[in-house]
C-alpha atoms as a PDB file:
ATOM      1  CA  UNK A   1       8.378   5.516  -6.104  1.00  0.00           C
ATOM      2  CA  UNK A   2       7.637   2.631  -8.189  1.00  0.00           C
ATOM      3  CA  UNK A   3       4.654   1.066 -10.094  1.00  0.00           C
ATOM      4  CA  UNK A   4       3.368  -1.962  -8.771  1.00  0.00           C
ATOM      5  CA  UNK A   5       3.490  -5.091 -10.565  1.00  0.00           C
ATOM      6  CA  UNK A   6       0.639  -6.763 -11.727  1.00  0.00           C
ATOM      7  CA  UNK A   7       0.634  -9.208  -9.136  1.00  0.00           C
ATOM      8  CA  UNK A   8       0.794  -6.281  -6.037  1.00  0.00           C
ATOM      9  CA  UNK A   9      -1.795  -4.690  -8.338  1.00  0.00           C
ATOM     10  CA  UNK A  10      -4.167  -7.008  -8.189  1.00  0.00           C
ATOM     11  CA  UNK A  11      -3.658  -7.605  -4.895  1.00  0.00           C
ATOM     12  CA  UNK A  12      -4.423  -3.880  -3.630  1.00  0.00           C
ATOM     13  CA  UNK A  13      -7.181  -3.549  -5.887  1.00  0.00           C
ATOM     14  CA  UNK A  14      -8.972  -7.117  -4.430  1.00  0.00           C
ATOM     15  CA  UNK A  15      -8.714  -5.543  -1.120  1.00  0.00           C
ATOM     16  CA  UNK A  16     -10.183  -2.587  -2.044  1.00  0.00           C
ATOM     17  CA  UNK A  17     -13.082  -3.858  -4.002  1.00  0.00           C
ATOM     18  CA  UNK A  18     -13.764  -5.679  -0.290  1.00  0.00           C
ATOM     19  CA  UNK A  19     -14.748  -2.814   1.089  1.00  0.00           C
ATOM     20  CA  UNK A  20     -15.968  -0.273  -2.046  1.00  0.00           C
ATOM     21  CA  UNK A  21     -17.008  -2.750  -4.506  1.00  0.00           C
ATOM     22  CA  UNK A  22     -16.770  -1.251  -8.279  1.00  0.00           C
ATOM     23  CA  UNK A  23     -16.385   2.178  -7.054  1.00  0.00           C
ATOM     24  CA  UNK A  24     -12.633   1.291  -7.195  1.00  0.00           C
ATOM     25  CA  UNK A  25     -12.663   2.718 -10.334  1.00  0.00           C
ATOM     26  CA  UNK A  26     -14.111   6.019  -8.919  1.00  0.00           C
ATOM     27  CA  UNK A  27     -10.527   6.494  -7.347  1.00  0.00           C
ATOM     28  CA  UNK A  28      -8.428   6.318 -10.491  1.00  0.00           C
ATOM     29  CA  UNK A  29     -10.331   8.520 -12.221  1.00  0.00           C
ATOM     30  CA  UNK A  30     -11.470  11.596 -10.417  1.00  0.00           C
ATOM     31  CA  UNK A  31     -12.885  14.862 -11.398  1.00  0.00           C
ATOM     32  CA  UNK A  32     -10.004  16.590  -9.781  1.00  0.00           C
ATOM     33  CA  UNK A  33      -7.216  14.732 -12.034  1.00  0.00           C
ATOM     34  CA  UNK A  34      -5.879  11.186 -12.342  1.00  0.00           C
ATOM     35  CA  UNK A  35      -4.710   8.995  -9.292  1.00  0.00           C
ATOM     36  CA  UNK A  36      -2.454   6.325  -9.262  1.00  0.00           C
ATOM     37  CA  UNK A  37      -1.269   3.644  -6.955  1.00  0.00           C
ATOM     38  CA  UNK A  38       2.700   3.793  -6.440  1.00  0.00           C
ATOM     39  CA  UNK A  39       5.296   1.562  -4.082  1.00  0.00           C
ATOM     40  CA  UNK A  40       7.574   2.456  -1.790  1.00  0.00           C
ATOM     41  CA  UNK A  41       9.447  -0.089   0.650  1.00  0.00           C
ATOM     42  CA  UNK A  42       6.319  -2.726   0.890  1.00  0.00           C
ATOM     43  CA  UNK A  43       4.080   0.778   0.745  1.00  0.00           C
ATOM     44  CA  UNK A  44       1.236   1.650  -1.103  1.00  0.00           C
ATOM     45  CA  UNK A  45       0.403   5.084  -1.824  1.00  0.00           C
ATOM     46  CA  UNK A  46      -2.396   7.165  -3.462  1.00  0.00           C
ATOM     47  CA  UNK A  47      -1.036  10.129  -4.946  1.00  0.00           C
ATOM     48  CA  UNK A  48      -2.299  12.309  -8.112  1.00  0.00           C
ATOM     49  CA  UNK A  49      -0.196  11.840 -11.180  1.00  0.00           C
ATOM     50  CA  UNK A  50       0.225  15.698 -11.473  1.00  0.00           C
ATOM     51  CA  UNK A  51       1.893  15.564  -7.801  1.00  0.00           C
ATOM     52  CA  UNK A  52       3.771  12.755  -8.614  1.00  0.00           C
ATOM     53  CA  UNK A  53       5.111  14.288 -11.758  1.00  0.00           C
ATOM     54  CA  UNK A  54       6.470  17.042  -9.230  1.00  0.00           C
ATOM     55  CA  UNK A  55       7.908  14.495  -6.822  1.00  0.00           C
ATOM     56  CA  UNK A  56      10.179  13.475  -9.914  1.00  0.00           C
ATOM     57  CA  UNK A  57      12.727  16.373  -8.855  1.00  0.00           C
ATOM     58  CA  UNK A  58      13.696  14.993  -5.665  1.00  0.00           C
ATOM     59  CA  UNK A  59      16.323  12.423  -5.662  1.00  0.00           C
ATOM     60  CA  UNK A  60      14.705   9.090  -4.013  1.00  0.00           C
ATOM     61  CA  UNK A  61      16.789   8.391  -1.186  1.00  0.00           C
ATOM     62  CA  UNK A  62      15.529  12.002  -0.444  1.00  0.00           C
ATOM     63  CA  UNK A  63      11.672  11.272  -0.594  1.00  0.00           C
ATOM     64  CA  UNK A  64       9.838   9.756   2.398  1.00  0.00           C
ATOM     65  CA  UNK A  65       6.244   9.605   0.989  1.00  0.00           C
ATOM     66  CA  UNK A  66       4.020  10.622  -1.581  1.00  0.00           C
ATOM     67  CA  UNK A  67      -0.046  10.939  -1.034  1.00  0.00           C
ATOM     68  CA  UNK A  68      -1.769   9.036   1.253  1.00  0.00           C
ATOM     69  CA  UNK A  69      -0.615   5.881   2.343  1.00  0.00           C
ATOM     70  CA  UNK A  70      -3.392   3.354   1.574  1.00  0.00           C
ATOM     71  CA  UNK A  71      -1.468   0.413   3.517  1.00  0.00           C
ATOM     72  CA  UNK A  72       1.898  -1.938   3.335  1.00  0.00           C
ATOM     73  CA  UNK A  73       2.418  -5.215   2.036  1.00  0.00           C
ATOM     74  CA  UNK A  74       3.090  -8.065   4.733  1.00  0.00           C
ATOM     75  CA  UNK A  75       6.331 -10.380   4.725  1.00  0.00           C
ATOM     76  CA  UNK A  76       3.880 -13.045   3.573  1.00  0.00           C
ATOM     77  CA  UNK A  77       2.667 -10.761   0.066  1.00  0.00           C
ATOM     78  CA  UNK A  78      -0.386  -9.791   1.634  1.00  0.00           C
ATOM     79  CA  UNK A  79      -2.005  -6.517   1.480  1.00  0.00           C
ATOM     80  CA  UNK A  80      -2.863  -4.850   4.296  1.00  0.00           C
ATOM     81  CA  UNK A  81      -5.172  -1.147   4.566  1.00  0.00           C
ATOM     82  CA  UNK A  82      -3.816   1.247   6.666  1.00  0.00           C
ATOM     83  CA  UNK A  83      -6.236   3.739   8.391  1.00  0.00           C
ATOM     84  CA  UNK A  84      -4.914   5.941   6.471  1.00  0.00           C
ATOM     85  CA  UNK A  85      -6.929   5.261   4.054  1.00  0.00           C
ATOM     86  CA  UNK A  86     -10.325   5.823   5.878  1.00  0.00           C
ATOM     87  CA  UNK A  87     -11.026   9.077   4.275  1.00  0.00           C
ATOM     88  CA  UNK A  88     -11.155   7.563   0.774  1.00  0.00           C
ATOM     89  CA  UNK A  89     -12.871   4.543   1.444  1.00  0.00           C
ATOM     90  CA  UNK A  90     -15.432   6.048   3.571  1.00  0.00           C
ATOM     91  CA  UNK A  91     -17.556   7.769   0.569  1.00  0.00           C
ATOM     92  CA  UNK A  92     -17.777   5.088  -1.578  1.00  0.00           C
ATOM     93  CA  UNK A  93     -18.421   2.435   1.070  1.00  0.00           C
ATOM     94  CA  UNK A  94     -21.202  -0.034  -0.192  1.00  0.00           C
ATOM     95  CA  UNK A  95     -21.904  -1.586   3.504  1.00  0.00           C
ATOM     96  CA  UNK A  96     -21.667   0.150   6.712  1.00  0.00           C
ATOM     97  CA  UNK A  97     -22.056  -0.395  10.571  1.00  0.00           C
ATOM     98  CA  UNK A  98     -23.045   2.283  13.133  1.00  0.00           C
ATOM     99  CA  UNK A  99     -21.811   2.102  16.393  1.00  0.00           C
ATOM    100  CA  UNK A 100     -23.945   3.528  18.933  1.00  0.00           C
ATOM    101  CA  UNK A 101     -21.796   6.080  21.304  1.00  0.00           C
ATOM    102  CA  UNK A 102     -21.459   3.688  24.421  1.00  0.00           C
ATOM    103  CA  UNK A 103     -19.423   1.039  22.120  1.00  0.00           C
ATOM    104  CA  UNK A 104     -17.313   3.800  20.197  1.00  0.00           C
ATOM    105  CA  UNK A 105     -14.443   3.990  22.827  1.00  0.00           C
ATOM    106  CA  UNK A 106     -13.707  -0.021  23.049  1.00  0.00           C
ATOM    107  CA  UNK A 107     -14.072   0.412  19.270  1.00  0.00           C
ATOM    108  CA  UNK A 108     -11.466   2.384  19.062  1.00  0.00           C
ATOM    109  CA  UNK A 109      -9.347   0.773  21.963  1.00  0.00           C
ATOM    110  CA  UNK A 110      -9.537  -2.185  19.258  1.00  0.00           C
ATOM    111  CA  UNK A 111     -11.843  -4.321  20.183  1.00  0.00           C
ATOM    112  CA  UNK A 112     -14.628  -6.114  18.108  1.00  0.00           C
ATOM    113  CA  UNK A 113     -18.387  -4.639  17.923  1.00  0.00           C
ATOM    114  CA  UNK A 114     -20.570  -6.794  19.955  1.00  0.00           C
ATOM    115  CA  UNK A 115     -24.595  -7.291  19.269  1.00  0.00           C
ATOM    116  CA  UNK A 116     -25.496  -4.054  22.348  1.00  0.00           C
ATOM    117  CA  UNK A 117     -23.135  -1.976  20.185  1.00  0.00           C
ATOM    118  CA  UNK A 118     -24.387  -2.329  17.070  1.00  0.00           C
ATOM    119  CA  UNK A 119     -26.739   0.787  16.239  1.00  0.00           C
ATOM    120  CA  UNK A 120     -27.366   0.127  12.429  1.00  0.00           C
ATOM    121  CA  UNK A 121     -26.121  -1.691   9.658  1.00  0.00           C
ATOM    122  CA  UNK A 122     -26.300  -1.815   5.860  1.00  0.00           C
ATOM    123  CA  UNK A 123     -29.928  -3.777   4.596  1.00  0.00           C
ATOM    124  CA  UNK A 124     -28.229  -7.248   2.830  1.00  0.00           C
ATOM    125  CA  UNK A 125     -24.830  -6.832   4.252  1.00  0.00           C
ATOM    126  CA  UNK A 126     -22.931 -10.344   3.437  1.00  0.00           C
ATOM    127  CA  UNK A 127     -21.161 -12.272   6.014  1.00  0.00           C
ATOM    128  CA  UNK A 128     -17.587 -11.783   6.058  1.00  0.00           C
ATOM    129  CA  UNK A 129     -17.998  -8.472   4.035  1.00  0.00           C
ATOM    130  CA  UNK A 130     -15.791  -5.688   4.203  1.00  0.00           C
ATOM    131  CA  UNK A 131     -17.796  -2.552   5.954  1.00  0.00           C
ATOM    132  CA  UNK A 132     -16.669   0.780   7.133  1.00  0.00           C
ATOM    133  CA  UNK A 133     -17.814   1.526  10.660  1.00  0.00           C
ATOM    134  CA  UNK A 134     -19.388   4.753  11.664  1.00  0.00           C
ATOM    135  CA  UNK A 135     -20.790   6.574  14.615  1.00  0.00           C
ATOM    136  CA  UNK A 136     -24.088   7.297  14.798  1.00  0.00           C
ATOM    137  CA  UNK A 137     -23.268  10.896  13.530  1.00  0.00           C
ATOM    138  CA  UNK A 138     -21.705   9.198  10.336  1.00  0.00           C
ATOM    139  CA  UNK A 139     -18.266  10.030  11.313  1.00  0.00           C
ATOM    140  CA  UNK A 140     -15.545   7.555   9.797  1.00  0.00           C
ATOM    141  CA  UNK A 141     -14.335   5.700  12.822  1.00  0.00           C
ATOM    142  CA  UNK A 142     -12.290   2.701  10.816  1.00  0.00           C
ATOM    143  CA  UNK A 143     -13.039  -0.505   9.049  1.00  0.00           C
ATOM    144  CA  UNK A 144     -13.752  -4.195   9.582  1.00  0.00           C
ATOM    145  CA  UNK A 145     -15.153  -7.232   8.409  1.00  0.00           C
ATOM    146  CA  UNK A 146     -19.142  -8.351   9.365  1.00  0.00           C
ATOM    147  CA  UNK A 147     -18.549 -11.124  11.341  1.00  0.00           C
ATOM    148  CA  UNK A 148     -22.716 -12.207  11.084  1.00  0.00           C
ATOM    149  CA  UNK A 149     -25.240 -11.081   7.748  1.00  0.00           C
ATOM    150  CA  UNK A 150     -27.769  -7.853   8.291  1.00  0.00           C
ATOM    151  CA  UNK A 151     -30.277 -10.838   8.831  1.00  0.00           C
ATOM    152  CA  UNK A 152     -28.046 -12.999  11.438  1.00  0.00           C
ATOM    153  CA  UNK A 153     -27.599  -9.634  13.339  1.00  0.00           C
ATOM    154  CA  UNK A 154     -31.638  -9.180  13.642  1.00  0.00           C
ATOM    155  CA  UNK A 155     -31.859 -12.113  15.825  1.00  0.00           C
ATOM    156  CA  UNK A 156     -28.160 -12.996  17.740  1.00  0.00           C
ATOM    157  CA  UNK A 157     -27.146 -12.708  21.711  1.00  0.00           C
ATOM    158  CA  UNK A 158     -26.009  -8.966  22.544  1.00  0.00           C
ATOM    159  CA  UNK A 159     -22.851 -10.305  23.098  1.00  0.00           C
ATOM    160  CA  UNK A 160     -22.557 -11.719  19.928  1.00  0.00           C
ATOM    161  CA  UNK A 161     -20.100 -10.159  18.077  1.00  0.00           C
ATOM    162  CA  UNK A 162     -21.195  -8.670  14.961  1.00  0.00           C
ATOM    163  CA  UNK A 163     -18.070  -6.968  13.172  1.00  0.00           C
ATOM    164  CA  UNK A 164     -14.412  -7.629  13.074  1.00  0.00           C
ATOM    165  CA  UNK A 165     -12.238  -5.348  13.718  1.00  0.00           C
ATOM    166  CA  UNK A 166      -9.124  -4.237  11.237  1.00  0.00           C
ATOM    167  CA  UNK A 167      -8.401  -0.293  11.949  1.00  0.00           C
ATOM    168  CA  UNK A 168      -9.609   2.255  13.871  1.00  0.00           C
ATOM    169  CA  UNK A 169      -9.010   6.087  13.810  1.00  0.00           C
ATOM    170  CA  UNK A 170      -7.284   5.229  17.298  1.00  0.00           C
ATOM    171  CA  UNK A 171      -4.301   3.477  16.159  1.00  0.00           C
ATOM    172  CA  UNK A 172      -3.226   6.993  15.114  1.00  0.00           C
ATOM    173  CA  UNK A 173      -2.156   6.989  19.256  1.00  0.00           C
ATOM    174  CA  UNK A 174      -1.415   3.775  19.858  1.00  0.00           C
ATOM    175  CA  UNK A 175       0.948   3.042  16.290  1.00  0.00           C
ATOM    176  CA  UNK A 176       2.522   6.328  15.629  1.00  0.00           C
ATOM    177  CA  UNK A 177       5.336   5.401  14.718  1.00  0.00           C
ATOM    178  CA  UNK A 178       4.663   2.383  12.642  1.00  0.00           C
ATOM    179  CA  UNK A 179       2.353   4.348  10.577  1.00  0.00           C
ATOM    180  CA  UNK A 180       4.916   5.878   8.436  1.00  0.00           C
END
């Protein structure tokens, strides 16, 4: 596992503050410890600096992974989140969408959130913002981009689509073996 350059760094962290905003700096520094970013084969991962102190011990070509895998960089240099990364983001999400339950399954088949899906969204949301998309019982279903502003959404078609999709707690079935 190695450190990212400054380049990757800044990369990851751009990406990031897309969707959490300044609470970036909430995942570094943790009440439970120190966290770190760390890169393995065009991986990113999220691991504690007291785990990855341990992880020292094993000889590389020996270690698969570390932490969480937040997401891979593309052949191009671009970062891209994983849904692995979900459960981290989730928290300190600044904008949100809720899905109502008859648009959670295309959701998760992939598909974009139309205007008769949309249940609730985040008051000033930006267009083209990063948001985290819910259901309406605030589970963490994945994340996407708002495709229209909390204020476009109010008065567009309901088959306008409102949100972008990126990843969805679904592509655990239909990528399993890309994840890793």
């Amino acid at each position: 596992m190695k450190r990212l350059s400054d380049e990757r760094t800044k990369l990851v962290f751009e990406k990031l503050s897309k969707f959490i905003g300044s609470n970036v700096k909430l995942l570094i520094d943790r009440p439970d410890g120190t966290y770190c970013f760390r890169e393995k084969k065009d991986r990113v991962y999220y691991v504690s600096e007291k785990i990855l102190h341990l992880s020292s011990n094993v000889p590389p070509d020996h270690l698969v992974s570390v932490g969480t895998c937040f997401g891979k960089f593309t052949k191009s240099g671009k970062f891209m989140l994983h849904i692995t990364a979900l459960d981290y983001l989730a928290p300190y999400a600044q904008y949100k969408i809720w899905v109502k339950p008859s648009a959670e399954q295309q959701f998760l088949y992939g598909h974009h959130i139309m205007k008769s899906g949309l249940g609730r969204i985040t008051e000033n949301t930006p267009k083209y913002q990063g948001v985290v998309v819910l259901s309406m019982s605030d589970l963490p279903l994945g994340f996407g981009t708002a495709a229209k502003s909390t204020s476009e959404c109010k008065h567009s078609d309901p088959m306008s689509v409102v949100c972008f999709h990126h990843a969805d707690i679904g592509e655990y079935i239909r990528s399993e073996s890309s994840l890793l």
